[in-house]
Structure formats: structure tokens, C-alpha cells
C-alpha atoms as a PDB file:
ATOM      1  CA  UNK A   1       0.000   0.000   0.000  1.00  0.00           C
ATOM      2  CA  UNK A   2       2.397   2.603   0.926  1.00  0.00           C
ATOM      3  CA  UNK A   3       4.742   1.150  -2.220  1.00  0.00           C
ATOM      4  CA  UNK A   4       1.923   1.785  -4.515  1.00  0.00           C
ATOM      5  CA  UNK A   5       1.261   5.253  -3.146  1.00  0.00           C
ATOM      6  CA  UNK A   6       4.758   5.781  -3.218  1.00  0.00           C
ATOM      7  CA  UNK A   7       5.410   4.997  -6.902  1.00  0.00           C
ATOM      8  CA  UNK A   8       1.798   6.230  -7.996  1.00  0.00           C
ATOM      9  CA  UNK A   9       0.721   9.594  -6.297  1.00  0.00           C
ATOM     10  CA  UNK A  10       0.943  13.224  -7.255  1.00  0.00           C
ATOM     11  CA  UNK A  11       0.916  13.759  -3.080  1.00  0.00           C
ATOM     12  CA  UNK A  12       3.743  11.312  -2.950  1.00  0.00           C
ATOM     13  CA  UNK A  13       5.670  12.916  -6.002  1.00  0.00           C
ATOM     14  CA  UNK A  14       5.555  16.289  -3.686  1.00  0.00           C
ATOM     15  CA  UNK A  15       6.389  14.752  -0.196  1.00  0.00           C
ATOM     16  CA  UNK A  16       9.643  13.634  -2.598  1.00  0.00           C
ATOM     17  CA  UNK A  17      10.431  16.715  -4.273  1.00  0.00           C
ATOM     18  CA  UNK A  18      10.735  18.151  -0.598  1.00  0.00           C
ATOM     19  CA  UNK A  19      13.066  15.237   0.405  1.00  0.00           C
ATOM     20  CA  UNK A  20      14.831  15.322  -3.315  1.00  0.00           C
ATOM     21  CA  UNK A  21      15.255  18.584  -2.766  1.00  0.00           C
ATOM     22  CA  UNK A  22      16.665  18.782   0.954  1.00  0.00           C
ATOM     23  CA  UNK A  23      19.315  15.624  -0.048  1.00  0.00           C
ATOM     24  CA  UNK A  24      20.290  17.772  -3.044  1.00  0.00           C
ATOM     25  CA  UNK A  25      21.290  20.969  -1.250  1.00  0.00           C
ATOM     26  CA  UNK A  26      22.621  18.447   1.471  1.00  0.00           C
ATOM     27  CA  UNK A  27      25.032  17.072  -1.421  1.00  0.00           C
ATOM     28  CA  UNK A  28      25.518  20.176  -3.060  1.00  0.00           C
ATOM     29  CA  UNK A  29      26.588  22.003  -0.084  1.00  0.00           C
ATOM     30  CA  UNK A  30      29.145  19.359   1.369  1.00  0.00           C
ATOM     31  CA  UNK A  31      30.963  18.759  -2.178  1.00  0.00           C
ATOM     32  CA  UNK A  32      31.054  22.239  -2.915  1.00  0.00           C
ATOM     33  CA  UNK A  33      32.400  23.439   0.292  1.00  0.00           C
ATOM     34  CA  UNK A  34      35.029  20.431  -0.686  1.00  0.00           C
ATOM     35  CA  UNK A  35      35.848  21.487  -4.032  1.00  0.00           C
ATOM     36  CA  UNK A  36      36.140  25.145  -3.202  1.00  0.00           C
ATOM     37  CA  UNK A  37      38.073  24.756   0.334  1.00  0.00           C
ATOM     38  CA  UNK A  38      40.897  22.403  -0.718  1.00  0.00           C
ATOM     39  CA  UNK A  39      39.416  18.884   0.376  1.00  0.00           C
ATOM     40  CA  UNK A  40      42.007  16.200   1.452  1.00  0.00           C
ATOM     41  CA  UNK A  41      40.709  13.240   2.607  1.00  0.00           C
ATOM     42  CA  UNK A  42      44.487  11.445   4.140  1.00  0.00           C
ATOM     43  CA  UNK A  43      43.202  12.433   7.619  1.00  0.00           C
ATOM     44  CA  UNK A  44      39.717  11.173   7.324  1.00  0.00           C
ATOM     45  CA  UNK A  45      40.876   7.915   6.300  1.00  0.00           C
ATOM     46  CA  UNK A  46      43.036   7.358   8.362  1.00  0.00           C
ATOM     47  CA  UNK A  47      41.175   8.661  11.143  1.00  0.00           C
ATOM     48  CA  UNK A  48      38.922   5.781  10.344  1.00  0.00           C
ATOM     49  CA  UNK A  49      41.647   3.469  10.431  1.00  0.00           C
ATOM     50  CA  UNK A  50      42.252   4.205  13.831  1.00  0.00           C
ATOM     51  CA  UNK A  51      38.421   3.117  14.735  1.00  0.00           C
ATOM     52  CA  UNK A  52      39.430  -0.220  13.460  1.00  0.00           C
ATOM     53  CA  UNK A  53      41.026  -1.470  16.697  1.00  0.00           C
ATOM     54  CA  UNK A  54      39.961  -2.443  19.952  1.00  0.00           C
ATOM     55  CA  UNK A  55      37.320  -5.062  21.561  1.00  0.00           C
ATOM     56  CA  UNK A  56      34.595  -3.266  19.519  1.00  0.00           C
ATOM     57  CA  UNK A  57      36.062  -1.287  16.509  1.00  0.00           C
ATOM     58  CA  UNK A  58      33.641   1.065  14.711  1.00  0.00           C
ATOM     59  CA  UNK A  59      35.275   0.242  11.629  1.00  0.00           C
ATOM     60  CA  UNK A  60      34.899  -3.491  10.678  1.00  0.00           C
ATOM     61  CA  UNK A  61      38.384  -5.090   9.089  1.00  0.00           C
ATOM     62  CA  UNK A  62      37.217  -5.339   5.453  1.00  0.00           C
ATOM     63  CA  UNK A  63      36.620  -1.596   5.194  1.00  0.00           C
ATOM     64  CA  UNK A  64      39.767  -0.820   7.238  1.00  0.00           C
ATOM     65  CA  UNK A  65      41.525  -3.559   4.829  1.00  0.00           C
ATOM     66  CA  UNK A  66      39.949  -1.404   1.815  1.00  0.00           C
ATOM     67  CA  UNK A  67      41.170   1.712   3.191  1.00  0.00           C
ATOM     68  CA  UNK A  68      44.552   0.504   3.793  1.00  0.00           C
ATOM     69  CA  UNK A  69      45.299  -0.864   0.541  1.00  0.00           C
ATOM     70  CA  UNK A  70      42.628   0.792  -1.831  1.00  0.00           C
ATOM     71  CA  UNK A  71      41.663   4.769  -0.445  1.00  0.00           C
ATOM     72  CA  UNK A  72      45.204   5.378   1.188  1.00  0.00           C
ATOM     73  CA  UNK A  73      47.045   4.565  -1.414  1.00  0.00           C
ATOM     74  CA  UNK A  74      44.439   6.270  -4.250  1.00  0.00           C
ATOM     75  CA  UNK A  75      43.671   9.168  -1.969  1.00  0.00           C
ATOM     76  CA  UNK A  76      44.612  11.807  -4.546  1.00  0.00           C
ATOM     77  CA  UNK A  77      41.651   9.864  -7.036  1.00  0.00           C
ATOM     78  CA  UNK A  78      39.327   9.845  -3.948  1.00  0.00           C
ATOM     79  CA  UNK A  79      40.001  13.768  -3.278  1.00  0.00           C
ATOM     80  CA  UNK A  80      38.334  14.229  -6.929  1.00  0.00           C
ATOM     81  CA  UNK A  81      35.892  11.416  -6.916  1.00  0.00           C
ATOM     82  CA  UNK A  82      34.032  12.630  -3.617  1.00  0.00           C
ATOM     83  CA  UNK A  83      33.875  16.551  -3.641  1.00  0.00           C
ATOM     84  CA  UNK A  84      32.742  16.323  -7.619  1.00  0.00           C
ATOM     85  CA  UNK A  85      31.223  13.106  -6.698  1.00  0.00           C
ATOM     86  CA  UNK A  86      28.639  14.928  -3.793  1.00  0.00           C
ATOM     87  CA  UNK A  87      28.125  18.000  -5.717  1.00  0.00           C
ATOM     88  CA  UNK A  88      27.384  16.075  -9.077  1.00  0.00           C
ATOM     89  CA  UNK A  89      24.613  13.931  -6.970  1.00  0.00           C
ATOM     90  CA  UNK A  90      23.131  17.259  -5.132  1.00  0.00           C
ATOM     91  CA  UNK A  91      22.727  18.627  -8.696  1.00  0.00           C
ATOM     92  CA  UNK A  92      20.378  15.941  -9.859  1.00  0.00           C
ATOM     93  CA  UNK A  93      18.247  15.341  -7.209  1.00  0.00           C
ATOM     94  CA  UNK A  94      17.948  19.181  -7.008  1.00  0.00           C
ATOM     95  CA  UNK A  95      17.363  19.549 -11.262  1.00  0.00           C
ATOM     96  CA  UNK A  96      15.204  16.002 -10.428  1.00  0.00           C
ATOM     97  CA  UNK A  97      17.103  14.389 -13.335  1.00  0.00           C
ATOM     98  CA  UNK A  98      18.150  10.780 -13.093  1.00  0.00           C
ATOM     99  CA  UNK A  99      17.309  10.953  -9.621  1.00  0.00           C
ATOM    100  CA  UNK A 100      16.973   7.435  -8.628  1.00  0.00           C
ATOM    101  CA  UNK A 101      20.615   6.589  -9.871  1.00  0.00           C
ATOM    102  CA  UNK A 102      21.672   9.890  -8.076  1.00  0.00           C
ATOM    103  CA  UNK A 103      19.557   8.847  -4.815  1.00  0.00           C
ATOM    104  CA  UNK A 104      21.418   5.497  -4.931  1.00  0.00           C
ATOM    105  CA  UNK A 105      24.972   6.984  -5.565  1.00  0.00           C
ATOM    106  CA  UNK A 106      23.991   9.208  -2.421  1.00  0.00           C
ATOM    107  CA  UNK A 107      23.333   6.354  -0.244  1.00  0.00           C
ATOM    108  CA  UNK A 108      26.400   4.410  -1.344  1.00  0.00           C
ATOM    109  CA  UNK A 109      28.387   7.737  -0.405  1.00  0.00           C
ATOM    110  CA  UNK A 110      26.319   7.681   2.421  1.00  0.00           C
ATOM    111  CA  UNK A 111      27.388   4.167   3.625  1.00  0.00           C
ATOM    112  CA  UNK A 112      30.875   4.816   2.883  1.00  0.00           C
ATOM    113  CA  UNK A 113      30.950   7.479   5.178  1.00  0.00           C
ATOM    114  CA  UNK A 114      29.351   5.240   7.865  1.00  0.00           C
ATOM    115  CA  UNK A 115      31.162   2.224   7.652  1.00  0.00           C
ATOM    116  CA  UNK A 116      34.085   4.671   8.400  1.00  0.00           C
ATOM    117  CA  UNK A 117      32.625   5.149  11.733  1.00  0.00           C
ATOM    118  CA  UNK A 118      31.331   8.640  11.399  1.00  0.00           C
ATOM    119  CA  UNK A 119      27.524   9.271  11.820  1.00  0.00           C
ATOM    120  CA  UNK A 120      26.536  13.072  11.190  1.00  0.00           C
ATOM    121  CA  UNK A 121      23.167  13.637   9.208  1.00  0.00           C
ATOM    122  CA  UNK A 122      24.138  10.292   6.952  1.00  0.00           C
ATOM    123  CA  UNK A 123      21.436   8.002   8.630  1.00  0.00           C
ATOM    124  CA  UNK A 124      18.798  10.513   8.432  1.00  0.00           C
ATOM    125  CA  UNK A 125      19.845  11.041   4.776  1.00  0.00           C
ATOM    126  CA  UNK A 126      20.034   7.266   4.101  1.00  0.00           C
ATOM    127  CA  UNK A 127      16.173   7.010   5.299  1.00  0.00           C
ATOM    128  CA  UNK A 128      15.264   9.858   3.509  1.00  0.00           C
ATOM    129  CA  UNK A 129      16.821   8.399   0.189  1.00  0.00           C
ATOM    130  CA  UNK A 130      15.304   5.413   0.466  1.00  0.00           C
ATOM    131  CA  UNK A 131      11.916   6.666   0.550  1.00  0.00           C
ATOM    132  CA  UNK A 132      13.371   7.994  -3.107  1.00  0.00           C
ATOM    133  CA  UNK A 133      14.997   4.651  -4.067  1.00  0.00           C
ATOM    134  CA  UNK A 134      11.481   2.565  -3.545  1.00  0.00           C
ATOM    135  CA  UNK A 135       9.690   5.691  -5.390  1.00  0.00           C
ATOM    136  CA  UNK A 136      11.549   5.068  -8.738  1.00  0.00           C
ATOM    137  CA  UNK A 137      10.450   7.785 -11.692  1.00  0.00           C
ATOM    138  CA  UNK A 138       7.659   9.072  -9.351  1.00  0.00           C
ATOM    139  CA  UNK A 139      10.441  11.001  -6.939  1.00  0.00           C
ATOM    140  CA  UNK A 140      11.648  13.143 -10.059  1.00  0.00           C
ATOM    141  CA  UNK A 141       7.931  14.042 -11.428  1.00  0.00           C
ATOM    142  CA  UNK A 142       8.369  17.369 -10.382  1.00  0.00           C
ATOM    143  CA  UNK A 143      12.046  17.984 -11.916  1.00  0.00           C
ATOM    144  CA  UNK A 144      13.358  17.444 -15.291  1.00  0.00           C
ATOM    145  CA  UNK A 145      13.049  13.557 -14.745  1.00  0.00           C
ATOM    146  CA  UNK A 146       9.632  14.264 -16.099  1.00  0.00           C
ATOM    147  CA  UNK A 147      10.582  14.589 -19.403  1.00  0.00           C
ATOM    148  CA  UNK A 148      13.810  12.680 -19.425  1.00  0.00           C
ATOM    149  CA  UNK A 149      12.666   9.205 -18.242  1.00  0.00           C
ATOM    150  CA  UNK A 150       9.694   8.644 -20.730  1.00  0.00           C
ATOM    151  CA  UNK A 151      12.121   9.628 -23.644  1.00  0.00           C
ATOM    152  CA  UNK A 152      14.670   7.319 -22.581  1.00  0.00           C
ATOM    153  CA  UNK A 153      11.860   4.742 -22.044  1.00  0.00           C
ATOM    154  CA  UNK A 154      10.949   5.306 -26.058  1.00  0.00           C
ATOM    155  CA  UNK A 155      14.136   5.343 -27.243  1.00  0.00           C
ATOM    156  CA  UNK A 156      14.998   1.927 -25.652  1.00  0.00           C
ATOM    157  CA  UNK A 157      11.835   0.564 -26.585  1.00  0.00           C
ATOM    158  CA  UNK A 158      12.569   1.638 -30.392  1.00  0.00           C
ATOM    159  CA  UNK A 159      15.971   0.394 -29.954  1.00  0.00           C
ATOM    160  CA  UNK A 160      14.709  -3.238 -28.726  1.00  0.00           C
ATOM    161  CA  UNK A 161      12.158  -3.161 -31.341  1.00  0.00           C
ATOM    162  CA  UNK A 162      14.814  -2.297 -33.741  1.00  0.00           C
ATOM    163  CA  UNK A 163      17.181  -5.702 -32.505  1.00  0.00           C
ATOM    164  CA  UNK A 164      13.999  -7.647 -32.523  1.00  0.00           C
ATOM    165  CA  UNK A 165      13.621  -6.875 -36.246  1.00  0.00           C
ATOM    166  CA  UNK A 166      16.599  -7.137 -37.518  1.00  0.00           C
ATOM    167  CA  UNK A 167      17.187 -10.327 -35.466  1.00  0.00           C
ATOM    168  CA  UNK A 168      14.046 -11.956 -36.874  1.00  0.00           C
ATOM    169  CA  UNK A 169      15.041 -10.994 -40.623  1.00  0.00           C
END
């Protein structure tokens, strides 16, 4: 019931554009305070690596082994991917254009954050998002989404049809 209402409802659609719109200046804000203020993330990381120790670690050893040998030793690819990566996700969800995929890069940025032992606003935003994520095309209604998704829904379905006939020939 609240699945259908979610994917189905004008009323839903707004109660979204008000969350859509609250993770996107989130995003926004936090990436572009990064890009603009000289973001490093060595300390964070390691910071997190620290919360990896002890009778009951924050950090769990697979994400402290992936920080080790994956973000530490990437960091300067990770000090691009996450300031652009946060601003480029608070720009769709705020336009509403491919907002599901930019709800669920959100959450995964979201999780990152958290399995790095920090908390903040990221669980709230998590919920929030996936309110989105089970709201598919119906959270970007009001946003450019509206227009984008059932063009991209033609053109695959000419493209298929397309396949189909030339397969069949």
C-alpha cells in the first residue's frame, strides 16, 4: 500500500520533491564546500583506520583492509571522486534528473561514510533516500526527470524493437 502510493501519487511525487530537494542541497553544499576549500581526505581515512582497533572497533576489518590498501594509497583519485562526486549527486536530485541513480549513488556515499565510523546527518539522509529509491520515476515528477525518463523509455523501446527486427530478418 504505501509502495503503490509511493510509486503512484501526485501527493507522494511532492512529499519527494521536498526530500529530493533537501538531499540535493545536502550534497551540493558538502561537495562544494570540498571542491572550493581544498578537500584532502588522508586524515579522514586514516582517522577511520584508527576506529578499526579495539574489543569493539567502529570500523569493521574489510573496510579498514579497503582503506589501507585501496583509499590510502588512491587518496589523490578519492580527493576528486568525492567533492565532484557529492556536488554532481546534489545537482540531480535538485534539477530532479536521473534521480533514482543519483539517490542510490547518495546512499552508497552515504554508507561509505558510515562504515568509516562517522555518523553526522548520513542516517537521516540514508532514510530519507530510500523513501526515493522505492519511489523510482515518481520522486523526479516534479524535476526534469519528467521529461527525461519517458524519452529514454521510447528510445529503448525503439531500440529493442529495432534488434527484434533485424534479429528476426
Amino acid at each position: 500500500m504505501v509502495v503503490k502510493w509511493l510509486r503512484e501519487h501526485v501527493s507522494a511525487a511532492a512529499v519527494l520533491t521536498v526530500f529530493r530537494l533537501y538531499l540535493g542541497y545536502e550534497w551540493f553544499m558538502a561537495g562544494w564546500h570540498k571542491v572550493t576549500g581544498g578537500f584532502d581526505a588522508t586524515g579522514f581515512l586514516k582517522g577511520a583506520l584508527g576506529k578499526a582497533t579495539g574489543e569493539h572497533p567502529a570500523v569493521q576489518g574489510w573496510w579498514a583492509s579497503f582503506i589501507e590498501h585501496v583509499a590510502l594509497p588512491n587518496v589523490g583519485f578519492f580527493n576528486f571522486l568525492v567533492p565532484w562526486g557529492e556536488v554532481l549527486v546534489g545537482i540531480a536530485l535538485l534539477l530532479g534528473v536521473f534521480t533514482t541513480f543519483a539517490a542510490l549513488m547518495g546512499a552508497v556515499m552515504n554508507f561509505a561514510f558510515m562504515f568509516s565510523g562517522t555518523t553526522s546527518t548520513n542516517p537521516q539522509m540514508v532514510l530519507l533516500t530510500f523513501f526515493i529509491l522505492v519511489a523510482g520515476a515518481n520522486a523526479g515528477k516534479f524535476g526534469i526527470d519528467r521529461w527525461v525518463i519517458p524519452y529514454l523509455r521510447r528510445y529503448v523501446s525503439e531500440y529493442q524493437n529495432k534488434r527484434k527486427t533485424a534479429s528476426t530478418s
